[in-house]
Protein backbone atom coordinates (compact mmCIF):
# COMPACT_ATOMS: atom_id res chain seq x y z
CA UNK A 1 -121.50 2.18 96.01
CA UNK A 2 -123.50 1.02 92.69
CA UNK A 3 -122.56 -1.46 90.17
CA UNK A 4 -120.55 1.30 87.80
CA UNK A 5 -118.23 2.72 90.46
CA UNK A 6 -117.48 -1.25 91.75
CA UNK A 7 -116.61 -1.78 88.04
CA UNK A 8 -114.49 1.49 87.42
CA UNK A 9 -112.41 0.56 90.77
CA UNK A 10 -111.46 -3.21 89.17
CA UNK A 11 -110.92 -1.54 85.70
CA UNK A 12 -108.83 0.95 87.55
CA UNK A 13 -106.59 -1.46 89.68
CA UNK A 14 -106.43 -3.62 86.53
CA UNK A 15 -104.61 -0.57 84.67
CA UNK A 16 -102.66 0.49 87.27
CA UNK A 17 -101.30 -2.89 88.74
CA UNK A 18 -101.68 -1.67 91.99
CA UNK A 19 -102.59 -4.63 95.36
CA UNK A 20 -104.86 -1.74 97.06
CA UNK A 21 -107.35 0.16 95.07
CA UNK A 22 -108.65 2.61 97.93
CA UNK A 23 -106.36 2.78 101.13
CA UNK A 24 -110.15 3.96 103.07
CA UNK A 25 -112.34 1.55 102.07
CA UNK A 26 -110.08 -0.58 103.92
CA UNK A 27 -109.20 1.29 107.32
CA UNK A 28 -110.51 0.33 110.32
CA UNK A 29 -111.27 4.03 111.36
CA UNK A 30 -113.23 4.65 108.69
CA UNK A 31 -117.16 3.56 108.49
CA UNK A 32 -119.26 2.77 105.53
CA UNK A 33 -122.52 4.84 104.92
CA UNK A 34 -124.38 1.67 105.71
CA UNK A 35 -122.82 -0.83 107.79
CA UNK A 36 -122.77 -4.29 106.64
CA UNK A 37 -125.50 -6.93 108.44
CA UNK A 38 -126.42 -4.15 111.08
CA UNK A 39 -130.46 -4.06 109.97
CA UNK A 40 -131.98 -5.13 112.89
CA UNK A 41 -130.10 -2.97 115.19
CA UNK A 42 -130.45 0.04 112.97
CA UNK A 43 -134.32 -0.84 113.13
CA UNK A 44 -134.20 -0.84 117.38
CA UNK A 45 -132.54 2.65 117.17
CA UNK A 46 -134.83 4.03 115.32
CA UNK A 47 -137.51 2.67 117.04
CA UNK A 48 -135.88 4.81 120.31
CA UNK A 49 -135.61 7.61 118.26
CA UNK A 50 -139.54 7.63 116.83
CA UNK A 51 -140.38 10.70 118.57
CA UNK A 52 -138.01 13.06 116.06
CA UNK A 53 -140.69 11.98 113.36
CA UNK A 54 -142.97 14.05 115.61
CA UNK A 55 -140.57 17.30 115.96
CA UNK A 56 -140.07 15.71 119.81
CA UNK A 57 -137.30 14.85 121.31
CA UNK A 58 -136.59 11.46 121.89
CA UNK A 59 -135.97 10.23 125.85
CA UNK A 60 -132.38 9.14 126.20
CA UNK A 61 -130.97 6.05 124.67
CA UNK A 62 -127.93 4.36 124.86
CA UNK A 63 -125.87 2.18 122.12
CA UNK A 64 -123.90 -0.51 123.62
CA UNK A 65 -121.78 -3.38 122.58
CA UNK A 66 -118.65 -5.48 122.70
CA UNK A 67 -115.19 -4.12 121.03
CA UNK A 68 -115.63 -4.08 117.03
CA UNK A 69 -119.21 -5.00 117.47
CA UNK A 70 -119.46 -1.59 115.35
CA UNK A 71 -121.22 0.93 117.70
CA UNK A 72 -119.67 3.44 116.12
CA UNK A 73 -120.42 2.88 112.27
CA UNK A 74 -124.06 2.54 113.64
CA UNK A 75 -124.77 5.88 115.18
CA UNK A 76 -123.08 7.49 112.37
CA UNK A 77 -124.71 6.15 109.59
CA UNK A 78 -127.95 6.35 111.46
CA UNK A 79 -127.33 10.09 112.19
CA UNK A 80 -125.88 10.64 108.34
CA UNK A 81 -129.22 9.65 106.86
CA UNK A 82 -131.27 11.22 109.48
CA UNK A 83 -129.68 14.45 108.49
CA UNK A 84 -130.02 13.88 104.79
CA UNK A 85 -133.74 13.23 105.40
CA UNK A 86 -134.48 16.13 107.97
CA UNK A 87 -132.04 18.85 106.15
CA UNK A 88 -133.42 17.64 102.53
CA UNK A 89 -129.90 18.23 101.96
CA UNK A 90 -126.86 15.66 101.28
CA UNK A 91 -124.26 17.46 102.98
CA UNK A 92 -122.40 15.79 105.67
CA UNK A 93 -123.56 16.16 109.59
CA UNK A 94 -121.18 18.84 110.15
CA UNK A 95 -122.00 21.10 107.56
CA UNK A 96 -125.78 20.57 107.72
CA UNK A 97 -127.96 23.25 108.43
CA UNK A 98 -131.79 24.44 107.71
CA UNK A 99 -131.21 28.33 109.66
CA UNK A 100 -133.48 29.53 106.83
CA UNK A 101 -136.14 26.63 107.20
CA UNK A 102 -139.77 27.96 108.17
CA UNK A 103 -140.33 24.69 109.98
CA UNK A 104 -139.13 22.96 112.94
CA UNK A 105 -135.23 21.82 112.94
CA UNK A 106 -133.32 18.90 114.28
CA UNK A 107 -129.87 17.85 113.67
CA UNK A 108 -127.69 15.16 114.74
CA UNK A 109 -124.73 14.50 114.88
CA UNK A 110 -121.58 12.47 116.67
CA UNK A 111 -119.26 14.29 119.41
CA UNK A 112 -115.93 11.92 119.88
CA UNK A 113 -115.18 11.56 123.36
CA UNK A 114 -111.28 10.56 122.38
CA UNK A 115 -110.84 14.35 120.51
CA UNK A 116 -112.32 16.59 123.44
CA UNK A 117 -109.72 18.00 125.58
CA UNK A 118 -111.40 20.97 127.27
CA UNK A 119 -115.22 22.88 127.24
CA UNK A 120 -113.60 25.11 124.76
CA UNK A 121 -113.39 21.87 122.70
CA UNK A 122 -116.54 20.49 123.25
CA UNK A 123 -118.89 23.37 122.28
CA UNK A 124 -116.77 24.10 118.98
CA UNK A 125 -117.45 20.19 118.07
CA UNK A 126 -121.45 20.77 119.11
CA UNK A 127 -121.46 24.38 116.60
CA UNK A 128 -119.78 22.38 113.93
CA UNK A 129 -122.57 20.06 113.80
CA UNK A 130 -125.38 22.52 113.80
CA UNK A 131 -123.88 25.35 112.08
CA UNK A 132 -122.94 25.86 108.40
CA UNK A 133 -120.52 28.53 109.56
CA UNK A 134 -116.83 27.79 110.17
CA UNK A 135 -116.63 27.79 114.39
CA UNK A 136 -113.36 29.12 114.94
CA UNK A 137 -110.40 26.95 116.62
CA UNK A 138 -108.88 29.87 118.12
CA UNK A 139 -109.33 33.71 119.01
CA UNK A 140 -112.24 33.38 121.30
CA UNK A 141 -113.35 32.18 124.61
CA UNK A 142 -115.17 29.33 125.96
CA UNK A 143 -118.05 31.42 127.11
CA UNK A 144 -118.18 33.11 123.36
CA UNK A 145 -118.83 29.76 122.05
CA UNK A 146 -121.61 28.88 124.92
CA UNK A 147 -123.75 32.00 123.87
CA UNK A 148 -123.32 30.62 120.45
CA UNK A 149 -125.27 27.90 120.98
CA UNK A 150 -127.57 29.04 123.64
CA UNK A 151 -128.36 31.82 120.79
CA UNK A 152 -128.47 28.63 117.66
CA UNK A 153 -131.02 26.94 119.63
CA UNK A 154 -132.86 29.78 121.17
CA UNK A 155 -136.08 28.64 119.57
CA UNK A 156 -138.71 26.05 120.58
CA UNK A 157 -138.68 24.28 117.45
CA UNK A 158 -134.84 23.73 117.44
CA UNK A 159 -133.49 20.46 118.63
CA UNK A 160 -129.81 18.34 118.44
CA UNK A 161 -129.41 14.91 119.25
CA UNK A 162 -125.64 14.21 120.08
CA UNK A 163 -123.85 11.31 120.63
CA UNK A 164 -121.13 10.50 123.08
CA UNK A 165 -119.21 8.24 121.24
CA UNK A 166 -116.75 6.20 123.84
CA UNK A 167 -117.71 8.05 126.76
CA UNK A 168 -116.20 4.87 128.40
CA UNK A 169 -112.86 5.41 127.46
CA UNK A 170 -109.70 6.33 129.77
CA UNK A 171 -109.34 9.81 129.88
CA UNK A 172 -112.21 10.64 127.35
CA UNK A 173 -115.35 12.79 127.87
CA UNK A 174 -117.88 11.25 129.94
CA UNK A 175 -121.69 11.51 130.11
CA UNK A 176 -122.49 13.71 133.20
CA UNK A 177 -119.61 16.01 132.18
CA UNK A 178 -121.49 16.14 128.46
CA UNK A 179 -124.70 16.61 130.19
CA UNK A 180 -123.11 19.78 132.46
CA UNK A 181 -121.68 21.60 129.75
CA UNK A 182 -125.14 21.30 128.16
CA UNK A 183 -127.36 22.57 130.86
CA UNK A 184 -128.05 26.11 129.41
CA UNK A 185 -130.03 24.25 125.98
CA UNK A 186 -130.75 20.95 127.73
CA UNK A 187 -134.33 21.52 126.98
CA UNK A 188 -133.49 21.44 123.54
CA UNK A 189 -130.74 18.66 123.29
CA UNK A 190 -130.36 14.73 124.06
CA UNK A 191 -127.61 12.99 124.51
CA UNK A 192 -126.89 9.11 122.99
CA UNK A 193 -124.13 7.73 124.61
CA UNK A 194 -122.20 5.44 122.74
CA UNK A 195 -119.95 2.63 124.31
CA UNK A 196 -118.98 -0.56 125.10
CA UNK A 197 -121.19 -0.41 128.54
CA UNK A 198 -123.70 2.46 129.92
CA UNK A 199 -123.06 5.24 131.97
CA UNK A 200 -123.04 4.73 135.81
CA UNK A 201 -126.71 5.06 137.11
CA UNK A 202 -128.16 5.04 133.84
CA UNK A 203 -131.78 4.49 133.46
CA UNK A 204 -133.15 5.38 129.95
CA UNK A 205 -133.05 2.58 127.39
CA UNK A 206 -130.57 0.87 125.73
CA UNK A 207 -129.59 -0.57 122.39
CA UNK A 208 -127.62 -3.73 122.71
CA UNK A 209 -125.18 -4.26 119.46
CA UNK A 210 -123.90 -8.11 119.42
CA UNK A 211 -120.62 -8.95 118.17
CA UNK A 212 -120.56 -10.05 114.80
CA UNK A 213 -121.45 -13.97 114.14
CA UNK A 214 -118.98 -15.51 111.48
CA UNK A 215 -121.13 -15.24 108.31
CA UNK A 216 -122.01 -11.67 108.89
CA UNK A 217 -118.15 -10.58 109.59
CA UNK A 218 -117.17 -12.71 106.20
CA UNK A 219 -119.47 -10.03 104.45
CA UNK A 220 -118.00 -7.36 106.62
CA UNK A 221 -114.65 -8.69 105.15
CA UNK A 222 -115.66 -8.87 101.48
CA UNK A 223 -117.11 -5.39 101.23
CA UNK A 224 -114.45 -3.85 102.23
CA UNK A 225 -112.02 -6.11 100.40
CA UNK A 226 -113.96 -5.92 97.00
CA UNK A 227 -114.03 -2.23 96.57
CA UNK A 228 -110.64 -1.44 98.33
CA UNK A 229 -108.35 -4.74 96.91
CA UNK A 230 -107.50 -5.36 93.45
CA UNK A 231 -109.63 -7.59 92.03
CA UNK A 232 -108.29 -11.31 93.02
CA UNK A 233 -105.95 -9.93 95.60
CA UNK A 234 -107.73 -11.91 98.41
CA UNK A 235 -109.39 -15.41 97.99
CA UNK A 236 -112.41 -16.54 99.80
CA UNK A 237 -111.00 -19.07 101.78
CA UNK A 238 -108.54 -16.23 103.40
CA UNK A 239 -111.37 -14.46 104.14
CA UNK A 240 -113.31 -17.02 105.97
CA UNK A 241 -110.19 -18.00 108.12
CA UNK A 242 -110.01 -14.09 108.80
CA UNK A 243 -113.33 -14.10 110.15
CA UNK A 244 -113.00 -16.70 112.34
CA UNK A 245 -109.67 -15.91 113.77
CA UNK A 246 -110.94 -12.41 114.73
CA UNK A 247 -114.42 -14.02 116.53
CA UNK A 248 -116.87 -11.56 116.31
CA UNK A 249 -114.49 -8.21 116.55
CA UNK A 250 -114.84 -6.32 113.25
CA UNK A 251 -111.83 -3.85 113.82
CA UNK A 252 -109.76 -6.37 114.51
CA UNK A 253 -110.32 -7.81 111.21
CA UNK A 254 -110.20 -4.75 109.63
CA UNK A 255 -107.11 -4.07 111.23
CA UNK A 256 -105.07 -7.49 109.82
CA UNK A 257 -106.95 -7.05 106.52
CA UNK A 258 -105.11 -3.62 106.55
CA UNK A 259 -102.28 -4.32 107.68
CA UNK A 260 -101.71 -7.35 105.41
CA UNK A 261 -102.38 -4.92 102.52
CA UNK A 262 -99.43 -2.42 103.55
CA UNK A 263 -97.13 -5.51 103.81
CA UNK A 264 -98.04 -6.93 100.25
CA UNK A 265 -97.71 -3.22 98.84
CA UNK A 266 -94.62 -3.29 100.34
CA UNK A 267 -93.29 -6.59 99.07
CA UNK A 268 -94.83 -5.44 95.31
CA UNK A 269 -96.79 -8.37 95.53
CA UNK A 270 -99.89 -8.72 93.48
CA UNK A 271 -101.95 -10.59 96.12
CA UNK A 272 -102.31 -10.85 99.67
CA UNK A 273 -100.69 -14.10 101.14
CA UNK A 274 -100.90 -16.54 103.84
CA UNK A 275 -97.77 -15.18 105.07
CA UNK A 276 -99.11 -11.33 105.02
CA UNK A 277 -102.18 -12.41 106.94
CA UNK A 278 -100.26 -14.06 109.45
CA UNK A 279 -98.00 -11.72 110.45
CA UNK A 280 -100.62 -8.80 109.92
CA UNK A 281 -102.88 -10.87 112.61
CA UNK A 282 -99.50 -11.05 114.93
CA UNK A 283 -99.98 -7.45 114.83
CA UNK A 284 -103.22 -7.42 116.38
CA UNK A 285 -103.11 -7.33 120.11
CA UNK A 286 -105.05 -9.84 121.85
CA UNK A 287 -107.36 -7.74 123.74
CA UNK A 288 -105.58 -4.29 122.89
CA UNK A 289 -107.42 -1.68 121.59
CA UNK A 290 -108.76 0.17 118.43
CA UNK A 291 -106.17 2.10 116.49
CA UNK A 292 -108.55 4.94 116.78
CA UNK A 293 -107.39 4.85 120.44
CA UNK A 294 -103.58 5.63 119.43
CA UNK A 295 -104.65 8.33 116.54
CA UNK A 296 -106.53 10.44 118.06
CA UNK A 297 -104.06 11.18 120.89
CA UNK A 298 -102.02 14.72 120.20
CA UNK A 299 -99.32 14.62 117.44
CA UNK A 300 -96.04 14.48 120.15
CA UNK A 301 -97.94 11.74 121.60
CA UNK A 302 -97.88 10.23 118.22
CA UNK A 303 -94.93 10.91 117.52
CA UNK A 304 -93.34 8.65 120.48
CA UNK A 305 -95.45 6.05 119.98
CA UNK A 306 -94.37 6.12 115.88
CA UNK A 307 -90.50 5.64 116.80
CA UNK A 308 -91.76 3.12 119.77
CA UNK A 309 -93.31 0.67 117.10
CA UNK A 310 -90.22 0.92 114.80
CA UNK A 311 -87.83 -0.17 117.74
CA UNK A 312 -86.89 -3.27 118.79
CA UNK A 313 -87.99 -2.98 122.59
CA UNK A 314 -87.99 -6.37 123.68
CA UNK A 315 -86.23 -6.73 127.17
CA UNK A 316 -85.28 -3.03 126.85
CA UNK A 317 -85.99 -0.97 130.07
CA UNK A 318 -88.63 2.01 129.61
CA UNK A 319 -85.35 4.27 130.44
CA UNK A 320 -83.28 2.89 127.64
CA UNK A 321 -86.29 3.33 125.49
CA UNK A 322 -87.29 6.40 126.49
CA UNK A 323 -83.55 7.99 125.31
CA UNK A 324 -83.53 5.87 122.22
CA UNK A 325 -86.99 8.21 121.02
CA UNK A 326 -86.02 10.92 122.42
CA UNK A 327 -82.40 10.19 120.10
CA UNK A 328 -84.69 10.85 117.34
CA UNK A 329 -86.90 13.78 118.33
CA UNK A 330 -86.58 17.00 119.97
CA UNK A 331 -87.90 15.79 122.80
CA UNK A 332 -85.66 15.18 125.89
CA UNK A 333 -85.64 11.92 127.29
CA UNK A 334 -87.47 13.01 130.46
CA UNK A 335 -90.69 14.06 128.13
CA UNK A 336 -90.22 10.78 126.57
CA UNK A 337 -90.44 9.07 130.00
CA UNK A 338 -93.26 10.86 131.73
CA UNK A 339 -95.11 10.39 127.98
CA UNK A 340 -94.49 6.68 128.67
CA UNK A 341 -96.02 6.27 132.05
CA UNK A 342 -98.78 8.61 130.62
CA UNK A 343 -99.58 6.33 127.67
CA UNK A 344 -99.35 3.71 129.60
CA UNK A 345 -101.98 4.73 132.29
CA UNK A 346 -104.25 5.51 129.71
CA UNK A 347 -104.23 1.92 128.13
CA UNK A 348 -102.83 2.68 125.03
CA UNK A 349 -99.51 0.81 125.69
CA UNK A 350 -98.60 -1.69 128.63
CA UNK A 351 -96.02 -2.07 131.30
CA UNK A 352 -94.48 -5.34 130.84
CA UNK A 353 -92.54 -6.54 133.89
CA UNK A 354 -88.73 -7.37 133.07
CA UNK A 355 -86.98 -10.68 134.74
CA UNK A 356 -83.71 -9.63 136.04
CA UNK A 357 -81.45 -11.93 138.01
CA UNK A 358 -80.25 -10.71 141.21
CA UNK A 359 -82.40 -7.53 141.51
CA UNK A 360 -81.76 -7.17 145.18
CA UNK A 361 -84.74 -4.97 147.20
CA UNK A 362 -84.54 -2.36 143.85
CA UNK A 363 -87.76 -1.96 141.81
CA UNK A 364 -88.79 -4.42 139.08
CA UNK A 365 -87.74 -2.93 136.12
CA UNK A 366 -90.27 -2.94 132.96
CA UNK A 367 -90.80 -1.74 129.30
CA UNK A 368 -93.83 -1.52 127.35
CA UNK A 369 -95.76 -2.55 124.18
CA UNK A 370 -98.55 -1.17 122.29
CA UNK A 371 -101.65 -2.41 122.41
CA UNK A 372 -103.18 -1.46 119.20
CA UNK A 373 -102.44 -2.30 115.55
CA UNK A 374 -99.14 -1.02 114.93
CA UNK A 375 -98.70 -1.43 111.41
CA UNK A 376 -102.39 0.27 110.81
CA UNK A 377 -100.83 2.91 113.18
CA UNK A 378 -98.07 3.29 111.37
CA UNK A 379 -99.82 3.67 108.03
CA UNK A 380 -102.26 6.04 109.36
CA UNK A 381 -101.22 8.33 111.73
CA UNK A 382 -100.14 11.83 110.64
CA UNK A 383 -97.30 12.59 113.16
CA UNK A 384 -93.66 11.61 111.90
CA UNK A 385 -90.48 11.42 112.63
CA UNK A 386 -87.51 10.28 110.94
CA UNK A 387 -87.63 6.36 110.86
CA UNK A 388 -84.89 4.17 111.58
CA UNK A 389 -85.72 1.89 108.95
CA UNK A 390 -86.52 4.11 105.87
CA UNK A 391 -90.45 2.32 105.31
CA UNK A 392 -93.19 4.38 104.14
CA UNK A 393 -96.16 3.08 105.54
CA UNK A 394 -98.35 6.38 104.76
């Protein structure tokens, strides 16, 4: 962002008299085309990457680090530029293409593991980064879309590096299954996992990203703060306490930073206080997981776990809670259950054992709790249903 557009935002926010300037500058799902203090590793990636330089492929390489260590934001930005520079074009990765170039072609581009359901799914979100075209979402078979890309790389000179990004997820798509759907153009593709740990049996090198130190997650902080706050609307010292408190895990940051945002917007106050940080950091799981976890699930999915975050579920039994969302959807209480236990497996919410006097030989009863930002959740998701308390949080 250059000097002009940082002083258009302040004039802007100035004017208007709104606390948040740009609702994505401060999300923690959404990563800045050149992540903050990340040099050095973006320097040892490219260093595994050389032989691209050469129209080669490079041999496999894996990026891995600790939660909010910012894995993610890497690999993208990495892969945005290297696409700028190889296309000649600006365009983003997954409209990028150089069919008509004379010369040899490589593109890269991310695959999330969270958003890939089926093979179907997975060679639609390979197309999309290699093709210009709109790859169609329905009306077609699996197979249709293989010969696709066998045919869009049916040339020596054609290559795609892909990431995996959190291959090491529950439930997500993993390496080997990556690797299997990509036998008929593995001559022409590799494959960058991306994750908090490497594959099993991996042996081809590996990045190691290190959680952020202090200093460098201050400036994380401030970057985002400066061109999506109001000007004034967070002091430094907050910042540095911030930092601190969320030792060395950048979403998690990002997350309270957010989420104390939403609760000043909502109180129409024109700064973020202690008392929004505080209970914006209460918000944050210890140990839970990123928000991307909970929005990238389907919509009804969502959609429970939306109505779970606006109850009061303390002490409640999963069965009571599961009829008091399903009160409020069309789902029956049943769907609501077995959606539960499903979330639940998959580490986006947790069992939490109830103490009940006198339970006899009877199972322990239990109810759950997310484990992810809920007020980012809230204000980001896209599935809703009516709320019980009438906030906006979108």
């Amino acid at each position: 962002m250059d000097l002009q557009e940082r002083i258009a935002r302040r004039r802007s926010s100035r004017q208007s008299g709104r606390i948040i300037v740009d609702r994505d500058q401060l999300s923690p799902v959404v990563h800045r085309p050149e992540p903050v203090g990340r040099g050095p590793v973006l320097e040892q990636l490219l260093d595994a990457l050389e032989p691209v330089f050469d129209d080669e492929l490079p041999p496999p390489v894996a990026v891995v680090g600790p939660p909010g260590s910012g894995t993610s934001a890497i690999v993208t930005a990495l892969f945005d530029a290297l696409n700028d520079q190889f296309s000649g074009s600006a365009r983003s990765i997954g409209t990028t293409t150089r069919a008509g170039a004379a010369g040899p072609i490589t593109w890269f581009g991310t695959v999330d593991g969270r958003r890939i359901e089926s093979p179907f799914s997975f060679y639609r979100a390979v197309l999309s980064l290699i093709s210009s075209e709109p790859v169609p979402e329905s009306g077609i078979g699996t197979e249709e879309l293989r010969t696709r890309l066998c045919n869009r790389l049916d040339r020596p000179d054609r290559r795609v590096i892909v990431a995996i990004d959190h291959h090491d997820e529950p439930e997500t798509l993993d390496v080997g299954r990556a690797r299997d759907l990509l036998t008929p153009v593995d001559a022409h593709v590799a494959i960058v996992p991306v994750g908090q740990r490497e594959p099993d049996g991996w042996d081809g090198a590996t990045v190691t990203v290190p959680a952020y130190r202090d200093h460098e997650l201050v400036d994380v902080i401030t970057d985002r703060a400066s061109t999506g706050l109001a000007a004034g609307a967070l002091d430094h010292g907050a910042v540095r306490e911030l930092a601190a408190w969320a030792d060395g895990n950048a979403h998690d940051a990002l997350a309270a930073l957010f989420g104390a945002a939403v609760l000043a917007r909502e109180g129409d106050a024109d700064r973020i206080e202690h008392s929004h940080l505080e209970t914006a950091r209460a918000d944050v799981p210890e140990n839970g997981v990123h928000v991307g976890r909970a929005l990238a699930l389907p919509e009804t999915r969502q959609q429970v776990l939306v109505t779970l975050t606006e109850l009061d579920a303390t002490d409640r039994p999963i069965r009571e809670i599961a009829t008091a969302i399903a009160a409020r959807s069309s789902l029956t209480a049943g769907t609501v259950k077995r959606f539960l236990y499903e979330l639940a497996d998959r580490g986006v919410i947790e069992r939490v054992p109830l103490s009940t006097p006198d339970r006899g030989s009877g199972r322990q009863p239990s109810t759950v709790s997310p484990l992810f930002p809920t007020i980012a959740f809230q204000a980001l998701t896209a599935a809703s249903i009516p709320s019980a308390n009438g906030i906006d949080r979108a």
